[in-house]
N, C-alpha and C. Protein backbone atom coordinates (compact mmCIF):
# COMPACT_ATOMS: atom_id res chain seq x y z
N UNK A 1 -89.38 2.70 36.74
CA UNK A 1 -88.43 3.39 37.60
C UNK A 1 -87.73 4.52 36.84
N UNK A 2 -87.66 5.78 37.73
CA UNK A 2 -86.99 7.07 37.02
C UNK A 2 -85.41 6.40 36.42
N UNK A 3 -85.06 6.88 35.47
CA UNK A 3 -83.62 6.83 35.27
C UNK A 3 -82.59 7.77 35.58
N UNK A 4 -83.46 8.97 36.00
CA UNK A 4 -82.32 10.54 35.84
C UNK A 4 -82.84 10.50 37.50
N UNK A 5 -81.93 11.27 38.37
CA UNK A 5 -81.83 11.60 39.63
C UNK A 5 -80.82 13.29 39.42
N UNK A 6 -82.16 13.62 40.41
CA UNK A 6 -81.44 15.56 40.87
C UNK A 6 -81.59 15.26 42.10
N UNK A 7 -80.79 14.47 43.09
CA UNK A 7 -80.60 14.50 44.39
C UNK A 7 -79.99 15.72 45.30
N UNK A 8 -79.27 15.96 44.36
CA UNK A 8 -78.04 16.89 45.24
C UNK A 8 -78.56 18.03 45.56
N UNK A 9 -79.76 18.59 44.45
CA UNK A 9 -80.22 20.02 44.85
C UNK A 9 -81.02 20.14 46.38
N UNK A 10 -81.78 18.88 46.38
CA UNK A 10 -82.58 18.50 47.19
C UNK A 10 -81.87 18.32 48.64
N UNK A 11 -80.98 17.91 48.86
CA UNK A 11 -79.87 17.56 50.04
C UNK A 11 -78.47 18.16 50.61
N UNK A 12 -78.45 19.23 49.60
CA UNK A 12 -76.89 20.02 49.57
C UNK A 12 -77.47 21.21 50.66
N UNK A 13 -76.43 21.39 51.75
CA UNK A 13 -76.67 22.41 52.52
C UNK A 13 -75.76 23.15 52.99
N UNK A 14 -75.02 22.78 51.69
CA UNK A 14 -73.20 24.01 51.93
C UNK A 14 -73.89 25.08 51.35
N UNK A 15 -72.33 25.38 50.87
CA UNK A 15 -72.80 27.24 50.49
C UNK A 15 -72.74 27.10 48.91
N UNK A 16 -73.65 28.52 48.32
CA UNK A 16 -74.16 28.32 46.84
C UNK A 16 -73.15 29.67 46.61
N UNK A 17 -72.22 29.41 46.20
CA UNK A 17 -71.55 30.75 45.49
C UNK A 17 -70.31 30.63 45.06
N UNK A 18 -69.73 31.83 44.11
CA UNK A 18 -68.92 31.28 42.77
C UNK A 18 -67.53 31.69 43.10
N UNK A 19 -66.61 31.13 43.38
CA UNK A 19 -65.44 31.82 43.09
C UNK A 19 -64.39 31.71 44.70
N UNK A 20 -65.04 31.11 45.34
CA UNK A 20 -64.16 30.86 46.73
C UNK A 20 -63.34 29.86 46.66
N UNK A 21 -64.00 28.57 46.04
CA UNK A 21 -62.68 27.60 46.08
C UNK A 21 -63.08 26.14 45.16
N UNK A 22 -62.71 25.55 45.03
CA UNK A 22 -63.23 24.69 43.37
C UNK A 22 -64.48 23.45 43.96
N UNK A 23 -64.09 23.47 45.36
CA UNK A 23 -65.40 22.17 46.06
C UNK A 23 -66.80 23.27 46.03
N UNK A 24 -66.39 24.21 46.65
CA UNK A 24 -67.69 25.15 46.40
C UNK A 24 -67.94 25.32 45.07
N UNK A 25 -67.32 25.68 44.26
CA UNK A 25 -67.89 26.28 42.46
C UNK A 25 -68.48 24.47 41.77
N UNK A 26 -67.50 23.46 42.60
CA UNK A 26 -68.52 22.48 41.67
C UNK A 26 -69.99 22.37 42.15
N UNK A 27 -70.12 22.30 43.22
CA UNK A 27 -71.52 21.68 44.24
C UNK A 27 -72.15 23.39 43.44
N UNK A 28 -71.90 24.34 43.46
CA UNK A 28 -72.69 25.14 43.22
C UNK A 28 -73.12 25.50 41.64
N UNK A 29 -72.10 25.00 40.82
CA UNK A 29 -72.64 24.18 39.31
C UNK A 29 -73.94 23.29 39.74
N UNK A 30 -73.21 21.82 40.33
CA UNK A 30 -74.36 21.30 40.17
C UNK A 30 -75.91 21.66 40.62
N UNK A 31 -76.06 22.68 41.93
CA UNK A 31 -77.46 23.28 42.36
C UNK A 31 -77.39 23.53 40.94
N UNK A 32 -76.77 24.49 40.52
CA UNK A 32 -77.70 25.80 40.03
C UNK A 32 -78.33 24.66 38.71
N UNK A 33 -77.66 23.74 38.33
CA UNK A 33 -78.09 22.99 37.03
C UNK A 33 -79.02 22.37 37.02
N UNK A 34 -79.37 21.58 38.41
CA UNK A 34 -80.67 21.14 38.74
C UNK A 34 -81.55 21.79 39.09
N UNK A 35 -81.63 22.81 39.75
CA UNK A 35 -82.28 24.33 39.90
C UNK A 35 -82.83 24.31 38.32
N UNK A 36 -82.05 25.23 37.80
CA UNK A 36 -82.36 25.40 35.97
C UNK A 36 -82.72 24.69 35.21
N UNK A 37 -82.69 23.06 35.09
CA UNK A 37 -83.20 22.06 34.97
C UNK A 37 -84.45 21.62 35.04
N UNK A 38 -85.26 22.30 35.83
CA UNK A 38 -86.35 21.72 37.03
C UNK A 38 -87.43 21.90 35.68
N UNK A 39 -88.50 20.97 35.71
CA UNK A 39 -89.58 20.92 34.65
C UNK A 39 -90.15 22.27 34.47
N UNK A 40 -90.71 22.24 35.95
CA UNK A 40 -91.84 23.69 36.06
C UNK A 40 -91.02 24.78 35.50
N UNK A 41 -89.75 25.27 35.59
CA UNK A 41 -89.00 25.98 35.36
C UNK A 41 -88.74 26.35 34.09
N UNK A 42 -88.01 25.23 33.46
CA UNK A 42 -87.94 24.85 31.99
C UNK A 42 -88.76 25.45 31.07
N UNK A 43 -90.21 24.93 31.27
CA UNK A 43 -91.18 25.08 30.72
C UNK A 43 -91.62 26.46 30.00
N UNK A 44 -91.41 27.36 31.59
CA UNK A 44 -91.73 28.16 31.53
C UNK A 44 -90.50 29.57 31.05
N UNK A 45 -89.09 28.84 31.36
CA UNK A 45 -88.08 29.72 30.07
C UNK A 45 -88.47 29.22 28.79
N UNK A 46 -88.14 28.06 28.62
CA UNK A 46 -87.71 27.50 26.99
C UNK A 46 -88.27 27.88 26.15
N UNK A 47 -89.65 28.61 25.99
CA UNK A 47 -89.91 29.71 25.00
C UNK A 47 -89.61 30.97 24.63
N UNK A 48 -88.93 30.99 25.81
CA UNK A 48 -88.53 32.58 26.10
C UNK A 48 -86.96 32.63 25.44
N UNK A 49 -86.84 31.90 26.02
CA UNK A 49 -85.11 31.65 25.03
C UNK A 49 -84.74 31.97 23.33
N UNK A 50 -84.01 32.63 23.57
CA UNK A 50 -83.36 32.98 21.85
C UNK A 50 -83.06 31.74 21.22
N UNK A 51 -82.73 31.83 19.64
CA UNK A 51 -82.37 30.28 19.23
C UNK A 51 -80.40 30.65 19.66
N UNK A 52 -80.45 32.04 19.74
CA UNK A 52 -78.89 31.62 20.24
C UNK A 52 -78.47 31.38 21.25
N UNK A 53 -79.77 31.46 22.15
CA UNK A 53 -79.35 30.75 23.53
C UNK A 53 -79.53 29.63 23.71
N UNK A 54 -80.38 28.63 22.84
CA UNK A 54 -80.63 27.29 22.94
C UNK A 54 -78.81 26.96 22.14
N UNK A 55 -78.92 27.54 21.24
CA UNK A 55 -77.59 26.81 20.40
C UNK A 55 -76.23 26.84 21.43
N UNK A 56 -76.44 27.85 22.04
CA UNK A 56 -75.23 27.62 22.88
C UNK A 56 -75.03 26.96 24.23
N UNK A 57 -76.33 27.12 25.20
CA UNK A 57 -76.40 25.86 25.96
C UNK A 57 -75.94 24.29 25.13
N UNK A 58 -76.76 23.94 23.95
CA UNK A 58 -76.34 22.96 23.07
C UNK A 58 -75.14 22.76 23.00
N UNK A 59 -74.32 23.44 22.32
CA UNK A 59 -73.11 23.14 22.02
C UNK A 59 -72.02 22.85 23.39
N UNK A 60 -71.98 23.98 24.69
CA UNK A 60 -71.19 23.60 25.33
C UNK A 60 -71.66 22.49 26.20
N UNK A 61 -73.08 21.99 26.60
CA UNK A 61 -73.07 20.51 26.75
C UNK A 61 -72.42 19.58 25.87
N UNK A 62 -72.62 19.79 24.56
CA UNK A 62 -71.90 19.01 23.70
C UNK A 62 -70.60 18.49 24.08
N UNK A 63 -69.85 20.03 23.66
CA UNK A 63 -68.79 20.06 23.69
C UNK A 63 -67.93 19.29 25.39
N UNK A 64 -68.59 19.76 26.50
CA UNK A 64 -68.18 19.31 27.55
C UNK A 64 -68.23 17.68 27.52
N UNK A 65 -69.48 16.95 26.95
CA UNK A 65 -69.20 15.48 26.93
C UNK A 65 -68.63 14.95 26.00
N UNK A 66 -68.43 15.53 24.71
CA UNK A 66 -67.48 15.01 23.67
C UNK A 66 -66.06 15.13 24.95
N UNK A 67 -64.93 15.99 25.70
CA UNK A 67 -64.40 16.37 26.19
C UNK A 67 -64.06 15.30 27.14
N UNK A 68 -64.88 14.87 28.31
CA UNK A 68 -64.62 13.79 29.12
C UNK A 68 -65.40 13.12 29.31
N UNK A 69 -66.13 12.52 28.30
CA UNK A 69 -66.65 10.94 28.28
C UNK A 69 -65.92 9.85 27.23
N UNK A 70 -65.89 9.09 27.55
CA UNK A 70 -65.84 8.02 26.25
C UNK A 70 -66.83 7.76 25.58
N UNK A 71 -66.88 6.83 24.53
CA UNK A 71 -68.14 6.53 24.27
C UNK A 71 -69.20 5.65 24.86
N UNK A 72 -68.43 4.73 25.88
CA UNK A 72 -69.07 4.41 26.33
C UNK A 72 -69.94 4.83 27.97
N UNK A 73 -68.90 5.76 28.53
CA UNK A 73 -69.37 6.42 29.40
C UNK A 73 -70.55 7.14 29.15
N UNK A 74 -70.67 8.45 27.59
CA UNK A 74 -71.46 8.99 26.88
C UNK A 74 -72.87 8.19 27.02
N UNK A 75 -72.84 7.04 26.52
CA UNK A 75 -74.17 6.16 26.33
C UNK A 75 -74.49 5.45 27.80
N UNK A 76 -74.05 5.08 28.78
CA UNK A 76 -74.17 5.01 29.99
C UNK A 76 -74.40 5.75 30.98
N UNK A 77 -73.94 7.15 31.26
CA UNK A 77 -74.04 8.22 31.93
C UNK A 77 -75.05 9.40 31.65
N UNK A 78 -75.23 9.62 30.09
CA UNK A 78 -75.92 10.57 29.89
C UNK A 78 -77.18 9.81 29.09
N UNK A 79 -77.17 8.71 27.81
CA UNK A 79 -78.21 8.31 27.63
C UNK A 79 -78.27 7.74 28.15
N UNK A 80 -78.23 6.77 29.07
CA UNK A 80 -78.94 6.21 30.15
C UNK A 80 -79.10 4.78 29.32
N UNK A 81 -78.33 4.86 28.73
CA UNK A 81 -78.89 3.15 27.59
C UNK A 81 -77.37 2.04 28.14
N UNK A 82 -78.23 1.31 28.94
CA UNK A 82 -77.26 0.14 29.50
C UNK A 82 -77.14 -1.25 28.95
N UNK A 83 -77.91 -0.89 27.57
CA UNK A 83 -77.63 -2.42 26.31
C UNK A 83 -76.41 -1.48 25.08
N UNK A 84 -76.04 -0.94 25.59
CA UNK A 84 -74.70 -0.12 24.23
C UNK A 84 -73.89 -1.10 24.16
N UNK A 85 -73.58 -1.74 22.78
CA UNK A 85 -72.53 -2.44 23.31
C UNK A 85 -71.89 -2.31 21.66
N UNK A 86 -70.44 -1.95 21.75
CA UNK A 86 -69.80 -1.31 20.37
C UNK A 86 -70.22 -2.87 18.96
């Protein structure tokens, strides 16, 4: 069974655009991330990408889950590992 789910791109049928009001700018984060995300997609940037554009996607994911996860949220939410146990 998959562990990761991109539902929302698949089912969202509000509006995609930046700057009207904070329910719209999140839902339209999350498209565009699963959008940009997408394998076929990926594939076909991620060579194309600078190493300073990998480093900085890197870091502000980083930085955003160092920010508001715990640690245990961290290992539950993003690794997906549901035997963490401190």
């Amino acid at each position: 069974m998959n562990q990761h789910s991109h539902q929302f791109v698949e089912t969202y049928t509000g509006l995609v655009g930046f700057g009207m009001d904070r329910d719209t700018d999140q839902n339209t984060i999350i498209y565009y991330l699963q959008k940009f995300s997408d394998d076929a997609l990926m594939q076909h940037l991620i060579r194309k990408m600078t190493q300073e554009e990998l480093d900085e996607i890197f870091e502000l994911i980083n930085r955003i889950l160092k920010a508001h996860l715990s640690e245990d949220e961290y290992h539950r939410l993003f690794l997906k590992d549901e035997h963490h146990h401190h």
